[in-house]
Protein backbone atom coordinates (compact mmCIF):
# COMPACT_ATOMS: atom_id res chain seq x y z
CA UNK A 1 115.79 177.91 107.38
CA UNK A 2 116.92 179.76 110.32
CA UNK A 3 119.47 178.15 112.57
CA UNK A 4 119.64 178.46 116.61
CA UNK A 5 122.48 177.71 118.92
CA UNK A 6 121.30 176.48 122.69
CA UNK A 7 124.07 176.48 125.21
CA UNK A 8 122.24 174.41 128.05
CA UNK A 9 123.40 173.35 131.01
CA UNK A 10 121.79 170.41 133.51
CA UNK A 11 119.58 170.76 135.95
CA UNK A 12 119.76 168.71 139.32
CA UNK A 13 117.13 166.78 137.88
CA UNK A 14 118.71 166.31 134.68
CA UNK A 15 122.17 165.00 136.46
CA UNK A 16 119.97 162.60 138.63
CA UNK A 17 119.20 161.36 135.41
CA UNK A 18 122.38 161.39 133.28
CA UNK A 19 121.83 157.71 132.22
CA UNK A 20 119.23 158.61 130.22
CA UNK A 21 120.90 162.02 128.47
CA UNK A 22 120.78 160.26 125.32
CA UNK A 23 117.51 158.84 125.14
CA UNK A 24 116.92 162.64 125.83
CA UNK A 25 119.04 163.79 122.61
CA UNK A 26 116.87 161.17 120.81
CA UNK A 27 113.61 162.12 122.04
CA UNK A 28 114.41 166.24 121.16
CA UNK A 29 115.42 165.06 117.51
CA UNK A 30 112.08 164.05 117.80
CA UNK A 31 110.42 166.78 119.06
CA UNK A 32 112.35 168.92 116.64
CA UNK A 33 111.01 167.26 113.80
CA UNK A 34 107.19 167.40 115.26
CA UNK A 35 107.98 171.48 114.72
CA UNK A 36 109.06 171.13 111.47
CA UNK A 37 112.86 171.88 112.40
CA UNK A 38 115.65 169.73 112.95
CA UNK A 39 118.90 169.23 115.24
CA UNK A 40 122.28 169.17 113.02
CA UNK A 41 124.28 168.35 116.07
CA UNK A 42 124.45 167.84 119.77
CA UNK A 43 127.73 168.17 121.38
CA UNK A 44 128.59 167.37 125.06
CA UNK A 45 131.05 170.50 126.12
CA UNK A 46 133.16 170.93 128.90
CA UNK A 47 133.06 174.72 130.71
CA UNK A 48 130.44 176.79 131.22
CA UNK A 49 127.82 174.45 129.49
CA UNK A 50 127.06 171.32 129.37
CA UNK A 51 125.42 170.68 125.79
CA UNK A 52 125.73 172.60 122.79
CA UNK A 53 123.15 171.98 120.33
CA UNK A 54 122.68 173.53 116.74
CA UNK A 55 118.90 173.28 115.22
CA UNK A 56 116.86 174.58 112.01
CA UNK A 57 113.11 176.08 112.80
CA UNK A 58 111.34 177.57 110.30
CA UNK A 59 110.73 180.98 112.48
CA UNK A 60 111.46 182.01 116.27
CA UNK A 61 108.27 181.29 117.31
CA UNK A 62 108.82 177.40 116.58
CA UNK A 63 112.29 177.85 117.81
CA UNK A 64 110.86 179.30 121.22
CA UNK A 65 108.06 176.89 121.53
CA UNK A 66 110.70 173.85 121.48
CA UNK A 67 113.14 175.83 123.88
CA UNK A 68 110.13 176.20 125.82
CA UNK A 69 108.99 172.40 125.86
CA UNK A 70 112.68 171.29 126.36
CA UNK A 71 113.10 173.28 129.66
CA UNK A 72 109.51 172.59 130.86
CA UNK A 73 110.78 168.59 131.46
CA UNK A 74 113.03 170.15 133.81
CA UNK A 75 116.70 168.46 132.76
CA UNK A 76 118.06 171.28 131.16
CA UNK A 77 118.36 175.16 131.29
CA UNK A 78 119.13 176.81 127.97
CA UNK A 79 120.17 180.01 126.59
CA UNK A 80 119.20 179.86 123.13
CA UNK A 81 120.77 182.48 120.09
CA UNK A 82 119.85 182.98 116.49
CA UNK A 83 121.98 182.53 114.18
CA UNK A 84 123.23 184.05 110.85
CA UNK A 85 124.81 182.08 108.15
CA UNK A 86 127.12 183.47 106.35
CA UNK A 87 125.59 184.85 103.13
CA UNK A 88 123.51 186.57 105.74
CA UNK A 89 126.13 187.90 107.58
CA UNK A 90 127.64 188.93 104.42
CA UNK A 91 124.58 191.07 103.38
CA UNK A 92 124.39 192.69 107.07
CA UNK A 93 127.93 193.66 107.07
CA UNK A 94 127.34 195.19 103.58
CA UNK A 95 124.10 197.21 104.52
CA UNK A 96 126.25 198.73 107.38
């Protein structure tokens, strides 16, 4: 399955709300799932961004709809990148 890095960083809204950050982590686990992907781990970061998580989707459609639905309730901002594992980096490099 295809993995995705989001570097995210709060919103205003999101640090009014800090409390409840990991009822947040929780509830996109969740919402991961729904979409048939999941979140191998959430890490609170210090520097440019505040969260760095790393998910599975099936496609970048699903991937997109989640980044989607986690900045439409407004706590987060995210920059979102696919990622290649390594066998598929391996077979890139080698078709260069």
């Amino acid at each position: 399955m295809p993995a995705y890095i989001s570097l995210m960083t709060y919103t205003d809204q999101g640090l009014r709300t800090i409390k409840k950050s990991t009822n947040s982590a929780d509830s996109a686990r969740h919402m991961a799932e729904e979409l048939g992907g999941s979140i191998d781990q959430i890490y609170l970061t210090m520097g440019n961004y505040d969260i760095v998580a790393i998910a599975d989707f099936p496609d970048d459609a699903t991937a997109a709809t989640f980044v989607l639905r986690m900045g439409a309730l407004g706590n987060v901002k995210a920059t979102t990148l696919k990622a290649f594992q390594e066998d598929a980096f391996r077979m890139i490099v080698d078709a260069v």
